[in-house]
Protein backbone atom coordinates (compact mmCIF):
# COMPACT_ATOMS: atom_id res chain seq x y z
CA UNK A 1 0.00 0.00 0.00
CA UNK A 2 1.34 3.49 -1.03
CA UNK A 3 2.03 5.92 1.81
CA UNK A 4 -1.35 7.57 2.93
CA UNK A 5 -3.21 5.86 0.38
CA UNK A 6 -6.53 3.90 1.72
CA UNK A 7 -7.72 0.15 0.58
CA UNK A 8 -10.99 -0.50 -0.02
CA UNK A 9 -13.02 -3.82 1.27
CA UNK A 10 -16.49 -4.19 -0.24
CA UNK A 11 -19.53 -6.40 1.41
CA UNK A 12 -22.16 -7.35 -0.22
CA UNK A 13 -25.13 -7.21 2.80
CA UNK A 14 -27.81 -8.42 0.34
CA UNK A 15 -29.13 -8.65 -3.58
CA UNK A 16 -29.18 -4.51 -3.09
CA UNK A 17 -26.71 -3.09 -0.28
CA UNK A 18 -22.86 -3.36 0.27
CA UNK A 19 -20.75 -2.08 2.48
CA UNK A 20 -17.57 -0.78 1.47
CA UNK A 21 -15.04 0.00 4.17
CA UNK A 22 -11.80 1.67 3.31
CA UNK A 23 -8.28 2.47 5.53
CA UNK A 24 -6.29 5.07 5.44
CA UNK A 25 -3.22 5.84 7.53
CA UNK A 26 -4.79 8.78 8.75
CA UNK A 27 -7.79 11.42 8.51
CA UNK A 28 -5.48 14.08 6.70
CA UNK A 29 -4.88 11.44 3.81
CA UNK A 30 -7.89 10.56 3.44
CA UNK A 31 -9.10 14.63 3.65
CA UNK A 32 -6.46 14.88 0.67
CA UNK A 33 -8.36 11.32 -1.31
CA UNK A 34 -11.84 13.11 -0.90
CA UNK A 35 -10.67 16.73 -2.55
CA UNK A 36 -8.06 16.24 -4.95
CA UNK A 37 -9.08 12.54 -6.54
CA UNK A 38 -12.72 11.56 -5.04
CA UNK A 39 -14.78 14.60 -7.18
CA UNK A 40 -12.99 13.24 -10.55
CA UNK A 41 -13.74 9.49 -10.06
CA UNK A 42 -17.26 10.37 -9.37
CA UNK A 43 -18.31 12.19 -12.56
CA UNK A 44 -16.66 9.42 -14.42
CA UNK A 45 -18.01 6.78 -12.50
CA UNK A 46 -21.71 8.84 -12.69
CA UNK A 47 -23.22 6.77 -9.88
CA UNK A 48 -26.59 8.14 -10.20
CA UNK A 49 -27.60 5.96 -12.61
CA UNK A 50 -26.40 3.16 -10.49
CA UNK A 51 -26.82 4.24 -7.11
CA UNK A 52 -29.77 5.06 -4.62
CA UNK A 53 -27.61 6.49 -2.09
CA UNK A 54 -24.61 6.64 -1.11
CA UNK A 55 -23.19 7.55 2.71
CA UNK A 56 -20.04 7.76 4.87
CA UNK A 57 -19.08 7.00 8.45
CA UNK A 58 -15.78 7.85 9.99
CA UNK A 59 -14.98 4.89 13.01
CA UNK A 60 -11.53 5.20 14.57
CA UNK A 61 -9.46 1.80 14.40
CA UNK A 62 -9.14 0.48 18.17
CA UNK A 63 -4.93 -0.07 18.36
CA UNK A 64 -6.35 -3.01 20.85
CA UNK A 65 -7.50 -4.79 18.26
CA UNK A 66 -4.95 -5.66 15.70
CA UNK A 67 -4.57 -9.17 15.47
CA UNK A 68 -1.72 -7.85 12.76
CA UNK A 69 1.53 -6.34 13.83
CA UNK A 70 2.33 -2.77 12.93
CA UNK A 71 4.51 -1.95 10.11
């Protein structure tokens, strides 16, 4: 994974919802993500067609519970 860059791990819930959960190494990379590359991949991707809705959640990562060491 490139420095600051997030990966993304989609869910499907059911035949209409997924859940896509990304990680970043920190809120200031992903600030950078959403306003220099997230506006540009949306007007090409033009979910409207696609999508109902779309929404976001921030949730902090709990150090506790790595089962990974750090790198």
């Amino acid at each position: 994974m490139c420095r600051g860059r997030g990966r993304s791990f989609p869910t499907r819930l059911d035949a209409h919802r997924y859940l896509v959960t990304t990680l970043w190494s920190g809120a200031a990379a992903h600030a950078h993500y959403a306003a220099g590359h997230l506006p540009a991949l949306r007007e090409r991707a033009a979910p409207g067609a696609d999508l109902h809705s779309v929404t976001g959640h921030l949730l902090p990562l709990e150090t506790a519970w790595r089962v990974l060491p750090q790198r």
